[in-house]
Every structure is written in structure tokens, then in C-alpha cells.
PDB file of N, CA and C in Angstrom:
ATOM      1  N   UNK A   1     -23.562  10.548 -26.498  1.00  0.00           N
ATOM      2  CA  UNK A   1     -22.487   9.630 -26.855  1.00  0.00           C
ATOM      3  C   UNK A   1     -22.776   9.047 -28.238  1.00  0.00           C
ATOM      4  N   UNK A   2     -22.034   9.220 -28.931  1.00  0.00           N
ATOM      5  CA  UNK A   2     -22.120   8.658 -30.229  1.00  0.00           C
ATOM      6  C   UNK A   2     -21.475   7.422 -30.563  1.00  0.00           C
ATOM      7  N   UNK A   3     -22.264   6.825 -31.724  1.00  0.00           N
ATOM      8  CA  UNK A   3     -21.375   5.249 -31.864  1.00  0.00           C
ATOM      9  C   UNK A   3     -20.051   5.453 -32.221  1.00  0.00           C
ATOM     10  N   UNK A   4     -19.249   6.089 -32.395  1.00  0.00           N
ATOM     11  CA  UNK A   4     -17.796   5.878 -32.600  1.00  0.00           C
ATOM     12  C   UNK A   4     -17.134   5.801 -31.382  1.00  0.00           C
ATOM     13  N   UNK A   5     -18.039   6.356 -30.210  1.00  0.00           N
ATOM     14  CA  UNK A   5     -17.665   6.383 -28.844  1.00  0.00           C
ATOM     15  C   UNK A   5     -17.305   5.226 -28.128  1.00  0.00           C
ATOM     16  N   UNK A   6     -18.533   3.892 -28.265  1.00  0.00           N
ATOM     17  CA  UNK A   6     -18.626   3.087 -27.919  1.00  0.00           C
ATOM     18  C   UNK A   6     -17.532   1.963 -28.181  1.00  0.00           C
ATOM     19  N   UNK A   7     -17.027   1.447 -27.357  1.00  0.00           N
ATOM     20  CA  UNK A   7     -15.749   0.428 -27.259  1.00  0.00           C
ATOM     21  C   UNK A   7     -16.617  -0.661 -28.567  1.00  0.00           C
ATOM     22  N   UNK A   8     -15.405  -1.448 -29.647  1.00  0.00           N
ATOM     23  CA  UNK A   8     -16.085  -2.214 -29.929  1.00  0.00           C
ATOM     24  C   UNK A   8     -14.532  -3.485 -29.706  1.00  0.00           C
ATOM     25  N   UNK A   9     -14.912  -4.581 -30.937  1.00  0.00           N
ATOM     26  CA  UNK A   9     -14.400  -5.703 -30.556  1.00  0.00           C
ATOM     27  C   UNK A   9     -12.403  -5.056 -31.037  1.00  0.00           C
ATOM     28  N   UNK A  10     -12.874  -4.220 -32.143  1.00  0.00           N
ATOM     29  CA  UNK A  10     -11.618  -4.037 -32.553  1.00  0.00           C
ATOM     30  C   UNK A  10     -10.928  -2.831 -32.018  1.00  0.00           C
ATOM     31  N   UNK A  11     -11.390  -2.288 -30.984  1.00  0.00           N
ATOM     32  CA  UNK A  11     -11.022  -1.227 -30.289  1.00  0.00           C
ATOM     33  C   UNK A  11     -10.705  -1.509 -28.982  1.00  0.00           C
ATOM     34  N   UNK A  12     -11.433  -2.665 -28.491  1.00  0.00           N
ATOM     35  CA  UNK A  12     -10.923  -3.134 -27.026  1.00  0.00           C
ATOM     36  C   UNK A  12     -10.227  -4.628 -26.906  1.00  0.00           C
ATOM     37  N   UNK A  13      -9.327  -5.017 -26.244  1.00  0.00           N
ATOM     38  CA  UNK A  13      -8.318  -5.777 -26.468  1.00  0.00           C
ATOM     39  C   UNK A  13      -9.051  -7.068 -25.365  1.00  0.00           C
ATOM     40  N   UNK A  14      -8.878  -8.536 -25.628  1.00  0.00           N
ATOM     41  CA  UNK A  14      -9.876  -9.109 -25.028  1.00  0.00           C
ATOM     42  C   UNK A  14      -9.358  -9.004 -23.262  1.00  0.00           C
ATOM     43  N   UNK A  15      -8.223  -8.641 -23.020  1.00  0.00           N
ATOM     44  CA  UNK A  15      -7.656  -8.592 -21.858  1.00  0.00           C
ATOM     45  C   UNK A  15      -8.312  -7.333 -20.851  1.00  0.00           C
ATOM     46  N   UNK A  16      -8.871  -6.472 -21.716  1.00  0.00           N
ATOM     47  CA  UNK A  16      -9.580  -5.171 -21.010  1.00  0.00           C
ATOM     48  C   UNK A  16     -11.004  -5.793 -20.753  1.00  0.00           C
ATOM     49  N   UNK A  17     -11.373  -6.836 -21.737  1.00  0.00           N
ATOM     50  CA  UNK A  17     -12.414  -7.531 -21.423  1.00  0.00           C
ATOM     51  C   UNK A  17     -13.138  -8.473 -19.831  1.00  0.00           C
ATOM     52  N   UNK A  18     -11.199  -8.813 -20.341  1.00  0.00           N
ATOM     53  CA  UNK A  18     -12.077 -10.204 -19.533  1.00  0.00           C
ATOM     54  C   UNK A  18     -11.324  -9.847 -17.790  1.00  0.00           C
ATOM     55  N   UNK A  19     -10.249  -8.348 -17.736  1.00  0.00           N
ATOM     56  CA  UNK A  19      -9.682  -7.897 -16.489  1.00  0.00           C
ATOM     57  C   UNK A  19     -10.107  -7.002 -16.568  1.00  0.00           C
ATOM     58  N   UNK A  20     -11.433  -6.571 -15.919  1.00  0.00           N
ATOM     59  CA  UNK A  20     -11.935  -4.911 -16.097  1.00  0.00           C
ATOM     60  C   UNK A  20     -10.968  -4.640 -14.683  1.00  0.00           C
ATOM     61  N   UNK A  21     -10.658  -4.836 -13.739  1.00  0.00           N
ATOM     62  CA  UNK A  21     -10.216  -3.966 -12.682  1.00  0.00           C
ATOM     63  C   UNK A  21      -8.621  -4.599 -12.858  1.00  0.00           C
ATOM     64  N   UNK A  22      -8.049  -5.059 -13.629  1.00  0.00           N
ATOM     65  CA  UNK A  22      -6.475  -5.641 -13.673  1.00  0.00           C
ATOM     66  C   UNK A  22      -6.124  -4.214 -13.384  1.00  0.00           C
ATOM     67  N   UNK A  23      -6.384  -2.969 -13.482  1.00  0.00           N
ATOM     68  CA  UNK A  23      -5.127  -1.647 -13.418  1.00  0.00           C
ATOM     69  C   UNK A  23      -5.995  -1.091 -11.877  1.00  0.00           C
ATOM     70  N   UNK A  24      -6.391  -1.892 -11.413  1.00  0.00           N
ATOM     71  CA  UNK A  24      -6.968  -1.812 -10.239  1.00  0.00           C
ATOM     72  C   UNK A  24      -6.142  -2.009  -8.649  1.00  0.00           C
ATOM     73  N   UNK A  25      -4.950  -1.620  -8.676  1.00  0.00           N
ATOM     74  CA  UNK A  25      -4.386  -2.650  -7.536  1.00  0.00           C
ATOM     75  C   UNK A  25      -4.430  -1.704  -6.289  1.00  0.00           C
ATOM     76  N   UNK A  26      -5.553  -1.513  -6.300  1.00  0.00           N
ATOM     77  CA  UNK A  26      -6.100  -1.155  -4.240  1.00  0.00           C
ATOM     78  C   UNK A  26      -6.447  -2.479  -3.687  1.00  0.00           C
ATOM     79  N   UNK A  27      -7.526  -3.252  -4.650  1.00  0.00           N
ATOM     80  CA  UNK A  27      -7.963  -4.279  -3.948  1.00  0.00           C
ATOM     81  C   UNK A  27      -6.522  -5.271  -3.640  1.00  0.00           C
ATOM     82  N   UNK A  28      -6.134  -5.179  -4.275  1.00  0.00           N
ATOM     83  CA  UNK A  28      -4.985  -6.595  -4.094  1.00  0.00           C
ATOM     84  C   UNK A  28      -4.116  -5.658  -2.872  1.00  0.00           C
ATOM     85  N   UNK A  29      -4.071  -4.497  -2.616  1.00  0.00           N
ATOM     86  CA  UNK A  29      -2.928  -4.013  -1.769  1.00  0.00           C
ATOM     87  C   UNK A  29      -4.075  -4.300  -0.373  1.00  0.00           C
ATOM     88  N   UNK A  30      -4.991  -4.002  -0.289  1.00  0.00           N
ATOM     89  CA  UNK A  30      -5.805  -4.253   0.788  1.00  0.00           C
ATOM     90  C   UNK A  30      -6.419  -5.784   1.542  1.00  0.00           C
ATOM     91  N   UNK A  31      -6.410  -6.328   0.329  1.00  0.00           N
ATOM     92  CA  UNK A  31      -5.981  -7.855   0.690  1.00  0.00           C
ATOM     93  C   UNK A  31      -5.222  -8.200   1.228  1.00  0.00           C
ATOM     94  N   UNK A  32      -3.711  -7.894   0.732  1.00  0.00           N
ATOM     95  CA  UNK A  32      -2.492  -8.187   1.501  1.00  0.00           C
ATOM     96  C   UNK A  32      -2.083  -7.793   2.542  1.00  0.00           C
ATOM     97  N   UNK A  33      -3.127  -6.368   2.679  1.00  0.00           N
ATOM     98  CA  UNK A  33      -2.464  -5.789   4.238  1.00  0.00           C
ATOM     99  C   UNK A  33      -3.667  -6.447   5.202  1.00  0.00           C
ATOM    100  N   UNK A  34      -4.825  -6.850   4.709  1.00  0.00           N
ATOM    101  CA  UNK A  34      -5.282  -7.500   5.951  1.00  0.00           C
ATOM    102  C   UNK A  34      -4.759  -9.075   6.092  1.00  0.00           C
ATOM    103  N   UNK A  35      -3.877  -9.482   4.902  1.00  0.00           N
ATOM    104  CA  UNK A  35      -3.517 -10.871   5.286  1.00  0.00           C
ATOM    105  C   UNK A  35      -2.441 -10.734   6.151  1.00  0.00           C
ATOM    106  N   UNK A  36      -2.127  -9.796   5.908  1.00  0.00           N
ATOM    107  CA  UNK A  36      -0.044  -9.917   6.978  1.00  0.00           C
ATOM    108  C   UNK A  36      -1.238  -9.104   8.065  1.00  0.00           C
ATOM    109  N   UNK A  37      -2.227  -8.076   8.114  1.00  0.00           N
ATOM    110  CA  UNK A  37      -2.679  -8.587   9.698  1.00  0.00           C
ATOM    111  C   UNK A  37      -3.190  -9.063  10.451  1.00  0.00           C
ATOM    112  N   UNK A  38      -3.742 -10.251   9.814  1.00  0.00           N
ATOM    113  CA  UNK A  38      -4.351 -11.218  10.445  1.00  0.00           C
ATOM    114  C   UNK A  38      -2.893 -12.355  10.891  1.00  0.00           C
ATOM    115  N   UNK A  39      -2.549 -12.380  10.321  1.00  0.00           N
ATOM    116  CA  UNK A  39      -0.931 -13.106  10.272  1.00  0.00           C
ATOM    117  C   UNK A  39      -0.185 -12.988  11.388  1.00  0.00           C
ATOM    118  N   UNK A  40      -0.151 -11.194  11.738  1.00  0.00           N
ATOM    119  CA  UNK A  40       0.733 -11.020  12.938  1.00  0.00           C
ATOM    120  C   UNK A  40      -0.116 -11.106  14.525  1.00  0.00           C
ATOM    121  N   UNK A  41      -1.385 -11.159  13.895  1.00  0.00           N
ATOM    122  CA  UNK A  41      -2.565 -10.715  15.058  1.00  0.00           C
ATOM    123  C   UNK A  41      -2.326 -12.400  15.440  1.00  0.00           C
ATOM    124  N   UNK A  42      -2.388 -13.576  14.913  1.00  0.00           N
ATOM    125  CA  UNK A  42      -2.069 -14.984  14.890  1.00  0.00           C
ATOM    126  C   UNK A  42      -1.173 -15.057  15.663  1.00  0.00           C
ATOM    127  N   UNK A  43       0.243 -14.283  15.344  1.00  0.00           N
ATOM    128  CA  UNK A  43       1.063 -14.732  16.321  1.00  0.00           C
ATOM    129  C   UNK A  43       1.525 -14.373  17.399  1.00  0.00           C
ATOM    130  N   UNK A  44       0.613 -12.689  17.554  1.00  0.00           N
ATOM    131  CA  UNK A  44       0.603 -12.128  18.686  1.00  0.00           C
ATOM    132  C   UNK A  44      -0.272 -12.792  19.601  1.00  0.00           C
ATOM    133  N   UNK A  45      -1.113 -13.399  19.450  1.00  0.00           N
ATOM    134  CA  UNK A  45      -2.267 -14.142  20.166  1.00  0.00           C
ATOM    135  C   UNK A  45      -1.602 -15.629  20.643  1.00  0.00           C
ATOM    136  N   UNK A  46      -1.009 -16.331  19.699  1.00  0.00           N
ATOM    137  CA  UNK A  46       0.509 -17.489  20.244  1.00  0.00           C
ATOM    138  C   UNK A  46       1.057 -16.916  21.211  1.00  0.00           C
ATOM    139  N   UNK A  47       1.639 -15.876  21.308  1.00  0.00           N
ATOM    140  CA  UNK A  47       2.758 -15.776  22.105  1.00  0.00           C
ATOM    141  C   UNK A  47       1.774 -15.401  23.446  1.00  0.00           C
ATOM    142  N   UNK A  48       0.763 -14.493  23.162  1.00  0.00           N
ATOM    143  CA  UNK A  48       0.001 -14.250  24.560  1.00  0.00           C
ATOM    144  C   UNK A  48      -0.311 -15.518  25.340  1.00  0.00           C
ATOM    145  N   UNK A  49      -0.681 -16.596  25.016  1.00  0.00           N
ATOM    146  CA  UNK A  49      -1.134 -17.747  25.335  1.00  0.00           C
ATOM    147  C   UNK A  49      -0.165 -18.468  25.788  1.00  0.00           C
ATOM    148  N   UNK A  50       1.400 -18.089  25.362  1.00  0.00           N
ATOM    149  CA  UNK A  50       2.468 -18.924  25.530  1.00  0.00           C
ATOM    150  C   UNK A  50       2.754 -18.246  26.724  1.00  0.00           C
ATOM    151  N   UNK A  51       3.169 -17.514  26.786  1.00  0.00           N
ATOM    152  CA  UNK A  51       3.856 -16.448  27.669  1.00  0.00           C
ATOM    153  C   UNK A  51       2.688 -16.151  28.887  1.00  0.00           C
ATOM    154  N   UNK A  52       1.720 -16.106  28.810  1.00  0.00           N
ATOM    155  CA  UNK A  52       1.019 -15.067  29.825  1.00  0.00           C
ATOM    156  C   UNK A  52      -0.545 -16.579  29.914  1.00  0.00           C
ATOM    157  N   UNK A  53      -1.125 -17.260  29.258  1.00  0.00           N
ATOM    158  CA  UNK A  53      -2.265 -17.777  29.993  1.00  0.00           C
ATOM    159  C   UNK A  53      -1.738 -19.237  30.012  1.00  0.00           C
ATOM    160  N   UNK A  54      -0.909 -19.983  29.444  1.00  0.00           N
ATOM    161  CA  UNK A  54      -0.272 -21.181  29.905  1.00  0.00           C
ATOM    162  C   UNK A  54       0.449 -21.572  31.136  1.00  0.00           C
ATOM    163  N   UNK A  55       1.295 -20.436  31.578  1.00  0.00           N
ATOM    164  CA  UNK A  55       1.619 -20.410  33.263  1.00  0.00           C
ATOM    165  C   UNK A  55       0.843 -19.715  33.804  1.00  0.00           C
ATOM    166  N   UNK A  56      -0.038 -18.650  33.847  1.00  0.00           N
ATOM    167  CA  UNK A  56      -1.151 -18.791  34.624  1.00  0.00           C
ATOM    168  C   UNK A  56      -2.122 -19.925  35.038  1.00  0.00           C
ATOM    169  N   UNK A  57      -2.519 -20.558  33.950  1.00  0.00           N
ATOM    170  CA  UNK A  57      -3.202 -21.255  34.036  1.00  0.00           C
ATOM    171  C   UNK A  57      -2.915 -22.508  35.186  1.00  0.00           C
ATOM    172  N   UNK A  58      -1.528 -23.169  34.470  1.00  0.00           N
ATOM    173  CA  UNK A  58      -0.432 -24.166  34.834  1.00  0.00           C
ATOM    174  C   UNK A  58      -0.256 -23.788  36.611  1.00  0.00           C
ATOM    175  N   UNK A  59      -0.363 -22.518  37.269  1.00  0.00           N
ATOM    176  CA  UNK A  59      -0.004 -21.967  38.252  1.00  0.00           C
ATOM    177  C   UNK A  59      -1.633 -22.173  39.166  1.00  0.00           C
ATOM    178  N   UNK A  60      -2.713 -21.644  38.740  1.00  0.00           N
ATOM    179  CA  UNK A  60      -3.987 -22.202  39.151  1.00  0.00           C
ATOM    180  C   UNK A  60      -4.246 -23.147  39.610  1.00  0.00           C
ATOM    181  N   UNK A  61      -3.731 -24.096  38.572  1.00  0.00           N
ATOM    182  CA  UNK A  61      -4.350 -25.658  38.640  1.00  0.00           C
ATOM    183  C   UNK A  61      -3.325 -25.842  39.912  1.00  0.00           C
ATOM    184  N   UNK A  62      -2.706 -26.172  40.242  1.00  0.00           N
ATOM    185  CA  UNK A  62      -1.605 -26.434  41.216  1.00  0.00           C
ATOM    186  C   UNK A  62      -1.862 -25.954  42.416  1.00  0.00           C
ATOM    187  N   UNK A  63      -2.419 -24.499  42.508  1.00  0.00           N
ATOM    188  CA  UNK A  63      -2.887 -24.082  43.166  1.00  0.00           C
ATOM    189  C   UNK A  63      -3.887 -24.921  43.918  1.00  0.00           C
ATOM    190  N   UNK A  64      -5.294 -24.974  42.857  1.00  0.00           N
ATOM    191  CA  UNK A  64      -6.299 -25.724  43.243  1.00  0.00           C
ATOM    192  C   UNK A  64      -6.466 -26.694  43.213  1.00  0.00           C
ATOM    193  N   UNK A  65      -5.495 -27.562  42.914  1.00  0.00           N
ATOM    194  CA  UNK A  65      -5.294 -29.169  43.342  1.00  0.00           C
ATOM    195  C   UNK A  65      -4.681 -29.637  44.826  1.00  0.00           C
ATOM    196  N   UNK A  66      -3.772 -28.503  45.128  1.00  0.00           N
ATOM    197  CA  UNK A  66      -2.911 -28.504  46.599  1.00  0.00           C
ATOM    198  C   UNK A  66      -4.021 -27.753  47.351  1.00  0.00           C
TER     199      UNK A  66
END
């Protein structure tokens, strides 16, 4: 590799500098898909609790109080 090779100040723009992965967008797409699934996993886990272990539960106790 020769020095003309080498990036210098007037060959690289300070934005390539200071965003080495800005043309990078896996990470940001993989971020977002584990945020929307943690998101839906949230409200699938609400509704399980709503629907299915709150009247169970509610149904127990009643049980084992009578």
C-alpha cells in the first residue's frame, strides 16, 4: 500500500470520520426488529395474563376460600 493510498484529511470528509458505520444500516434494522419484538412479545404476555391467568387465578381463590 502506498502513501497515496492512505485516506488523508483532504481526501476523507469529517462525516466518514466521525460515522464509520453511518452506510451501515443492518444494525439499526436489527435493532428495530428486536424492538417491535419485544413490543409485541409485551403485549402478547398482557393479554395472556388478562385473558387466561387473571380468571384462573380469580376462579382458585374462590374456590379455596369456599
Amino acid at each position: 500500500m502506498s502513501e497515496s493510498d492512505t485516506p488523508t484529511a483532504e481526501t476523507v470528509t469529517p462525516t466518514e470520520w466521525s460515522r464509520p458505520f453511518a452506510n451501515w444500516p443492518t444494525l439499526r434494522v436489527i435493532a428495530h426488529y428486536v424492538t417491535g419484538l419485544a413490543f409485541v412479545a409485551a403485549i402478547i404476555s398482557q393479554l395472556v395474563i388478562w385473558v387466561i391467568w387473571e380468571p384462573v387465578f380469580e376462579y382458585s381463590l374462590k374456590y379455596l376460600i369456599s
